[in-house]
PDB file of N, CA and C in Angstrom:
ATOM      1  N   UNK A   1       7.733   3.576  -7.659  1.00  0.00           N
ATOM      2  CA  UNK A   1       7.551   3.448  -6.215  1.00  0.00           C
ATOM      3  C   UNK A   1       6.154   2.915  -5.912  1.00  0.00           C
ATOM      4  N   UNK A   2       5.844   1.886  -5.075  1.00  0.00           N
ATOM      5  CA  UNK A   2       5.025   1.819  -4.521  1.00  0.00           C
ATOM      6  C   UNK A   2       4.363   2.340  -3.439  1.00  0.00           C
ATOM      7  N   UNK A   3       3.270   2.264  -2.547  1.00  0.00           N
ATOM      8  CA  UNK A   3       3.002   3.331  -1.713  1.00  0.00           C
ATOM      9  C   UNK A   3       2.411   2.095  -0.405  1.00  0.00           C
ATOM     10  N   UNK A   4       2.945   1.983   0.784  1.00  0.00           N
ATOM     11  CA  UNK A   4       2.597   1.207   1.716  1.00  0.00           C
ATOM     12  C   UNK A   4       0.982   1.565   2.269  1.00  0.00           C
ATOM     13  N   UNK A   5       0.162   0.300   1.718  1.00  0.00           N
ATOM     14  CA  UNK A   5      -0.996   0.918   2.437  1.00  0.00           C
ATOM     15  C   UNK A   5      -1.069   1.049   3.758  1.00  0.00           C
ATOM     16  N   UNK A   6      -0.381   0.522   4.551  1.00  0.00           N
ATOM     17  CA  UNK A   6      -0.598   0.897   5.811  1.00  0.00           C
ATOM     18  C   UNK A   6       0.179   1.924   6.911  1.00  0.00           C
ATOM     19  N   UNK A   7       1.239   2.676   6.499  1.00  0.00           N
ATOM     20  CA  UNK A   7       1.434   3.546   6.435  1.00  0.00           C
ATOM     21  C   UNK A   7       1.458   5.090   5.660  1.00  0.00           C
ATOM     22  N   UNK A   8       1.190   4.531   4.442  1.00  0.00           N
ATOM     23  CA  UNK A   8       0.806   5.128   3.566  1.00  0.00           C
ATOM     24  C   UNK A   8       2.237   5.837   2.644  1.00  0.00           C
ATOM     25  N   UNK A   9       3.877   5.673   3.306  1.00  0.00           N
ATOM     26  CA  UNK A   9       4.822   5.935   2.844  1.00  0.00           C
ATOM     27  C   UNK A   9       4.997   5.271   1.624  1.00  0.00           C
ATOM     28  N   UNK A  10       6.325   5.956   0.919  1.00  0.00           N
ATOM     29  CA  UNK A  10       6.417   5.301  -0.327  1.00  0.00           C
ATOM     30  C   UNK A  10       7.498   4.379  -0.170  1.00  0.00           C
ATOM     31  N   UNK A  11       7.462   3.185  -0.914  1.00  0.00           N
ATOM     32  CA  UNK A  11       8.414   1.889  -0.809  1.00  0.00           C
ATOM     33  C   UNK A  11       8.885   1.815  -1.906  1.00  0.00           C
ATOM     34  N   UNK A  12       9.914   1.482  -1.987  1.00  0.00           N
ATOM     35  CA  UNK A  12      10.783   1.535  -3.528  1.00  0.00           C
ATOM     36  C   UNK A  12      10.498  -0.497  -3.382  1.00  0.00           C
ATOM     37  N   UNK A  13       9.934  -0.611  -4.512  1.00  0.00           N
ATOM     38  CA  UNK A  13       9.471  -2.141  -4.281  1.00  0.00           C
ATOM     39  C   UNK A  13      10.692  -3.059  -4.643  1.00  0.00           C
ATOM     40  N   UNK A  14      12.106  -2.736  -5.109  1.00  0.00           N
ATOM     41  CA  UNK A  14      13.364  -3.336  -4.998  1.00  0.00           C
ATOM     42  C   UNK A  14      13.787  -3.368  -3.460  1.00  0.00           C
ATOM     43  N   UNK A  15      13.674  -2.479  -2.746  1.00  0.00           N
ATOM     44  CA  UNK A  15      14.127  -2.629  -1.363  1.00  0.00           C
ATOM     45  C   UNK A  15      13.177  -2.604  -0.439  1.00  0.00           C
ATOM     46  N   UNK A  16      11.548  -3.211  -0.604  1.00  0.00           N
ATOM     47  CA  UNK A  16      10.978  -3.415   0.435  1.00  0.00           C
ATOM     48  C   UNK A  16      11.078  -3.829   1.232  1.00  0.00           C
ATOM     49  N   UNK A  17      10.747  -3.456   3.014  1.00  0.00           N
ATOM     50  CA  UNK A  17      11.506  -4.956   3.744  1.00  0.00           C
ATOM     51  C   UNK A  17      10.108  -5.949   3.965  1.00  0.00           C
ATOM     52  N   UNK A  18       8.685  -5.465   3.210  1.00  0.00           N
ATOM     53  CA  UNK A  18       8.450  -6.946   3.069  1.00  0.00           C
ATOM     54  C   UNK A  18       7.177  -6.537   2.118  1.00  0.00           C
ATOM     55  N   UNK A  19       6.518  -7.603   1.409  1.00  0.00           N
ATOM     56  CA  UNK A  19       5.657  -7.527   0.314  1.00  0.00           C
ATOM     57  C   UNK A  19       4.538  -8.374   0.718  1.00  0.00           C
ATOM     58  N   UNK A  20       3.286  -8.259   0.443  1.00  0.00           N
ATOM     59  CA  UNK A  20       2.065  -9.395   0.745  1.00  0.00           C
ATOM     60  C   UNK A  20       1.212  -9.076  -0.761  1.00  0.00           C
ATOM     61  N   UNK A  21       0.888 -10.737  -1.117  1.00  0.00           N
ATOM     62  CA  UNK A  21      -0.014 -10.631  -2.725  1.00  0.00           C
ATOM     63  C   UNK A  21      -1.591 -10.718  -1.708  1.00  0.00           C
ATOM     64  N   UNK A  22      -2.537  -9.894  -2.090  1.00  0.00           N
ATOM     65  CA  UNK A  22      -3.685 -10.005  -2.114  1.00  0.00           C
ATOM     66  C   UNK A  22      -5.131  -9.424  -3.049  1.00  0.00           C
ATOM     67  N   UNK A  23      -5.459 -10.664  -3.079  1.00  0.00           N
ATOM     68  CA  UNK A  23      -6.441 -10.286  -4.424  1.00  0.00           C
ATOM     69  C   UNK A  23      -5.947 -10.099  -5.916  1.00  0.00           C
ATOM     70  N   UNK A  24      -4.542 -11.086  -6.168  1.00  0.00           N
ATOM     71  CA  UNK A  24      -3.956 -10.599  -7.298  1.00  0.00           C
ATOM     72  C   UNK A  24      -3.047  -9.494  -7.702  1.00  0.00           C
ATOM     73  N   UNK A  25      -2.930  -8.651  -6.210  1.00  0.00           N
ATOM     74  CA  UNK A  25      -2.453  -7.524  -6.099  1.00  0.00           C
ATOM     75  C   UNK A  25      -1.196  -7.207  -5.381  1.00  0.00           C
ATOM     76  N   UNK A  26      -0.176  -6.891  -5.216  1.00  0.00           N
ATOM     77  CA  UNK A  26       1.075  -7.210  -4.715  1.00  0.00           C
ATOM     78  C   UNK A  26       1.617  -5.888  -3.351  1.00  0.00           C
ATOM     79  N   UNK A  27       1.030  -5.836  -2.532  1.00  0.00           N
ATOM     80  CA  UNK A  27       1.697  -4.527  -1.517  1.00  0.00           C
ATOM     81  C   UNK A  27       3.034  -5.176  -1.149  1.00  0.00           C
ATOM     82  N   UNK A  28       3.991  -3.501  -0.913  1.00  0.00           N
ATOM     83  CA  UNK A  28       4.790  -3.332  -0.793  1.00  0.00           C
ATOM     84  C   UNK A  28       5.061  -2.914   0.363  1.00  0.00           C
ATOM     85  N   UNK A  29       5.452  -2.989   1.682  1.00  0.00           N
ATOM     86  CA  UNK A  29       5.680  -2.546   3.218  1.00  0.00           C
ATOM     87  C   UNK A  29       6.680  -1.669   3.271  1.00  0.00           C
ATOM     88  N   UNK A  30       7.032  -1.187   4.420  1.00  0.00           N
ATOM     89  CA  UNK A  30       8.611  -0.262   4.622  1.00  0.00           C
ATOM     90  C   UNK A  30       8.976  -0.941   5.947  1.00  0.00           C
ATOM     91  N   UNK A  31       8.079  -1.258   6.166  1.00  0.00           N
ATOM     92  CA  UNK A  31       8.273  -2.852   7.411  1.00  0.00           C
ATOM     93  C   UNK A  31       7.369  -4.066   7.648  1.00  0.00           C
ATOM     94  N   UNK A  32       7.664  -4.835   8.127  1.00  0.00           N
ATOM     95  CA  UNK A  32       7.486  -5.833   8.460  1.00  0.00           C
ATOM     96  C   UNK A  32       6.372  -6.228   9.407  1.00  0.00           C
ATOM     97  N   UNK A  33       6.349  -4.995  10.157  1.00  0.00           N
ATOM     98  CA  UNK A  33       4.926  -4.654  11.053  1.00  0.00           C
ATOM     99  C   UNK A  33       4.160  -4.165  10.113  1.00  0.00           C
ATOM    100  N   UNK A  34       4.034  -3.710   9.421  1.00  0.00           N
ATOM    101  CA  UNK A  34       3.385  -2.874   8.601  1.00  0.00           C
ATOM    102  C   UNK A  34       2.456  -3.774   7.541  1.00  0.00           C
ATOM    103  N   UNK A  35       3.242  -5.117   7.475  1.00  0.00           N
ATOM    104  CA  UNK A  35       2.659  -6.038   6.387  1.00  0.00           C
ATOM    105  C   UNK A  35       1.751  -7.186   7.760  1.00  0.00           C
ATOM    106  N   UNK A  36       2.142  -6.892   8.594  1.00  0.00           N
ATOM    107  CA  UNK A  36       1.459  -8.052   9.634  1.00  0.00           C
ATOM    108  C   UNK A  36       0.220  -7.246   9.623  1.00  0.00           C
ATOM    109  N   UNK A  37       0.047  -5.694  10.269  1.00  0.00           N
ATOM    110  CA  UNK A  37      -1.142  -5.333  10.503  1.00  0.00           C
ATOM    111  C   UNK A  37      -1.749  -5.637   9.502  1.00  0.00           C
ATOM    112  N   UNK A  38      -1.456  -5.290   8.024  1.00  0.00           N
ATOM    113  CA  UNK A  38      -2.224  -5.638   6.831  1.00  0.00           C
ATOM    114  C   UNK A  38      -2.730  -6.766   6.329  1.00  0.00           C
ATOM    115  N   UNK A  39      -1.978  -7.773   6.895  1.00  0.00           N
ATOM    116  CA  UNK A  39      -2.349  -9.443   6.744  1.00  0.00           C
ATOM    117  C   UNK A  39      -3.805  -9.379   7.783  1.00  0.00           C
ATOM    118  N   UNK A  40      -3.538  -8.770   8.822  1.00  0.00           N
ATOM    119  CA  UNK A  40      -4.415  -9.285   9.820  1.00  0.00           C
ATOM    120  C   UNK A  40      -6.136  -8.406   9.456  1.00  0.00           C
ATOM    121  N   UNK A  41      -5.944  -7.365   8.678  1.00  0.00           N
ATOM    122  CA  UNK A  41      -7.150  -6.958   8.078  1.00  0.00           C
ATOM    123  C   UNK A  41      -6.971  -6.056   6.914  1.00  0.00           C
ATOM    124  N   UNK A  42      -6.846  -6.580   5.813  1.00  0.00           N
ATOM    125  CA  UNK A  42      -6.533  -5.736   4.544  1.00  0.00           C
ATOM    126  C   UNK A  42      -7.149  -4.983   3.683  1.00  0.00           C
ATOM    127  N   UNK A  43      -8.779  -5.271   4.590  1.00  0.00           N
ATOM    128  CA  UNK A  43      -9.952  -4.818   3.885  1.00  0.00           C
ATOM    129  C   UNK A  43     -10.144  -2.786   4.223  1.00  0.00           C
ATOM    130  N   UNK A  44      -9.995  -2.874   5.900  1.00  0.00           N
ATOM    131  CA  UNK A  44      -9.641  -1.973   6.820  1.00  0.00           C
ATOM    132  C   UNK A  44      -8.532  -0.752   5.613  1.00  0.00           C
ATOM    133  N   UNK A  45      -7.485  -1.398   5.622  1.00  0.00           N
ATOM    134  CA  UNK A  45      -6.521  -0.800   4.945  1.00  0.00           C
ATOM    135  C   UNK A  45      -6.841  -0.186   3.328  1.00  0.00           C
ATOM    136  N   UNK A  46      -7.380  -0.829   3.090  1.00  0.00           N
ATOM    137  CA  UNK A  46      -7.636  -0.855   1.203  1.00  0.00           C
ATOM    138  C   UNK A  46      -8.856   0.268   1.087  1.00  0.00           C
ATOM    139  N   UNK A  47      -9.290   0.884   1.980  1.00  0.00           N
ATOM    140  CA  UNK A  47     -10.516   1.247   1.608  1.00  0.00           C
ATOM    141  C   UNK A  47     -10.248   2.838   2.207  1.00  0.00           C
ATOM    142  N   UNK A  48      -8.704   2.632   2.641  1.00  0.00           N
ATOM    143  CA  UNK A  48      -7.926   4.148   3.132  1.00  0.00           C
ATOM    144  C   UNK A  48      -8.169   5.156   4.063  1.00  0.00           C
ATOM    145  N   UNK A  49      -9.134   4.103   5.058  1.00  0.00           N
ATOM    146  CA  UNK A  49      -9.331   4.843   6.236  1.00  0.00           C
ATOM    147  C   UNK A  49      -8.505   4.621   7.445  1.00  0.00           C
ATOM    148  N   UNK A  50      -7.954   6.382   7.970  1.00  0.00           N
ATOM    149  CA  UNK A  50      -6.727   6.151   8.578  1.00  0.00           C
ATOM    150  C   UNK A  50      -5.921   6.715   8.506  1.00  0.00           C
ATOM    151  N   UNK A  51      -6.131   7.406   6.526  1.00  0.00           N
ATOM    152  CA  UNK A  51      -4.989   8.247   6.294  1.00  0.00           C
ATOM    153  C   UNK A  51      -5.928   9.155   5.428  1.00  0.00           C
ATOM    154  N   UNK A  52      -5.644  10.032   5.266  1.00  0.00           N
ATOM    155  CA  UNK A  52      -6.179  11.592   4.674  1.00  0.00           C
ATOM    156  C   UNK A  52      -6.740  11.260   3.523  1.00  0.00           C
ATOM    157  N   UNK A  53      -6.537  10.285   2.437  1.00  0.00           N
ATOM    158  CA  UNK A  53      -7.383   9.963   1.163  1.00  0.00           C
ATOM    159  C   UNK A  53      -8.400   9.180   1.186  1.00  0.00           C
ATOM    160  N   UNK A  54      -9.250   9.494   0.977  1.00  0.00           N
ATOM    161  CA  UNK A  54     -10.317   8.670   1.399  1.00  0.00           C
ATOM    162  C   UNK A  54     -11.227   7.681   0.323  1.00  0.00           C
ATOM    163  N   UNK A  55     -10.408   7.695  -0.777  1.00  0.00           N
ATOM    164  CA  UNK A  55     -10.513   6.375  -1.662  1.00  0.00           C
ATOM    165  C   UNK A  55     -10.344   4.928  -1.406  1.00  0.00           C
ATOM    166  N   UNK A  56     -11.036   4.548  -1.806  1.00  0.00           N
ATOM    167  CA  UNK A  56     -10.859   2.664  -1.842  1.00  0.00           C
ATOM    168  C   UNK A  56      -9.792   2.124  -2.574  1.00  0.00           C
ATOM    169  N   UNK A  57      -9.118   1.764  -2.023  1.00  0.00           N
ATOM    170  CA  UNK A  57      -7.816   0.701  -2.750  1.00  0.00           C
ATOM    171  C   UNK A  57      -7.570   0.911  -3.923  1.00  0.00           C
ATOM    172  N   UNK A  58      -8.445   2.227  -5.069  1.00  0.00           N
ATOM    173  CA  UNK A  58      -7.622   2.835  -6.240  1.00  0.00           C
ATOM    174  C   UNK A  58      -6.707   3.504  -6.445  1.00  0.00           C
ATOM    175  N   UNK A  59      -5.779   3.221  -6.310  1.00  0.00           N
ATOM    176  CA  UNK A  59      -4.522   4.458  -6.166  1.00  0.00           C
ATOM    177  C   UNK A  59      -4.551   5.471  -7.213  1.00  0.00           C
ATOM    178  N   UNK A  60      -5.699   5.469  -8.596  1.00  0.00           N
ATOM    179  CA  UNK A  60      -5.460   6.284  -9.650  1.00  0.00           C
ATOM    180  C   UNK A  60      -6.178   7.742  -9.141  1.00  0.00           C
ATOM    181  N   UNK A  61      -6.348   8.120  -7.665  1.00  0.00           N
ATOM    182  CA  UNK A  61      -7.203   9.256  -8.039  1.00  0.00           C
ATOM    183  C   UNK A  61      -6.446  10.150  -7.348  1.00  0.00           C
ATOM    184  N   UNK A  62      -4.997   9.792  -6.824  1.00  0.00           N
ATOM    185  CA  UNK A  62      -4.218  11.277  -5.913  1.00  0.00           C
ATOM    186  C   UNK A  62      -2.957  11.611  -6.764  1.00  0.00           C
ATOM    187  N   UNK A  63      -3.282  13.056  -6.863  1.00  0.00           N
ATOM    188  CA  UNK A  63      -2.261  13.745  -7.960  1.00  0.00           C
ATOM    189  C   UNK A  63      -0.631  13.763  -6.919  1.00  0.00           C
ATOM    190  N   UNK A  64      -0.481  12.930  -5.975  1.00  0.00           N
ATOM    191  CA  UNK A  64       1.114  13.249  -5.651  1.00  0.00           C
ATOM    192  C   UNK A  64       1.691  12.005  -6.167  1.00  0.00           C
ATOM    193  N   UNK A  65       1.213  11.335  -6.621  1.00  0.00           N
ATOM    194  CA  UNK A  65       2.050   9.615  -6.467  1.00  0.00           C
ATOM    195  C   UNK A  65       3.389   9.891  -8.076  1.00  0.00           C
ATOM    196  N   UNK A  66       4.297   8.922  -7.809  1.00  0.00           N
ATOM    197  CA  UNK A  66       4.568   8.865  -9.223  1.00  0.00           C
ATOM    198  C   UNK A  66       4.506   7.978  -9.447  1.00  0.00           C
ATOM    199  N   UNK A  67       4.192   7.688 -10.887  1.00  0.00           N
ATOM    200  CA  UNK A  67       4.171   6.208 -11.581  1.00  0.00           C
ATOM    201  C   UNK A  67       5.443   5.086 -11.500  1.00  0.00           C
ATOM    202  N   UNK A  68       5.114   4.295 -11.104  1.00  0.00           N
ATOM    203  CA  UNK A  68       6.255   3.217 -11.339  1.00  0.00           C
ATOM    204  C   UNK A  68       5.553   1.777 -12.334  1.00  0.00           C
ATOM    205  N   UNK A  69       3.996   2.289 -13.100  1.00  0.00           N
ATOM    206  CA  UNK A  69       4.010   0.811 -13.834  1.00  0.00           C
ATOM    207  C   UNK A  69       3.178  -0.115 -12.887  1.00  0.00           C
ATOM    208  N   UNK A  70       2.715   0.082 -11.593  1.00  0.00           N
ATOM    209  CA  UNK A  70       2.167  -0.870 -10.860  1.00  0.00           C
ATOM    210  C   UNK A  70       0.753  -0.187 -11.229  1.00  0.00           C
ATOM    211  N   UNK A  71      -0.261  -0.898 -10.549  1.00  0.00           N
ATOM    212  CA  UNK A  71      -1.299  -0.094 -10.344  1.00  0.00           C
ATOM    213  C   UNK A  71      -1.569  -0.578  -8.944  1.00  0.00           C
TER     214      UNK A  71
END
């Protein structure tokens, strides 16, 4: 599973309803709004302010996620 940065839900990245590559890096949406706000400032988003973790765009440091192989 992937984890929508801008909602912060989890996206099963086979049925996303939409994906954006940035920086080499591939997000996964649960909508379509969700990938616009992120287009429009991804820096905002990546750095996880907004939502309760307050890490920068590393996803390796919160013990709920499960692995799916992405980073």
């Amino acid at each position: 599973m992937a984890i929508d940065p801008v909602c912060g839900m989890q996206v099963d990245e086979k049925s996303a309803a939409a994906t954006y590559e940035y920086k080499g890096t591939v997000y996964y949406f649960c909508a379509p709004g969700c990938k616009a706000a992120f287009e429009k400032d991804p820096e905002k988003y990546l750095q996880g302010s907004g939502h309760g973790h307050g890490h920068g765009g590393e996803h390796g440091g919160h013990g709920h996620h499960h692995h799916g192989g992405h980073h």
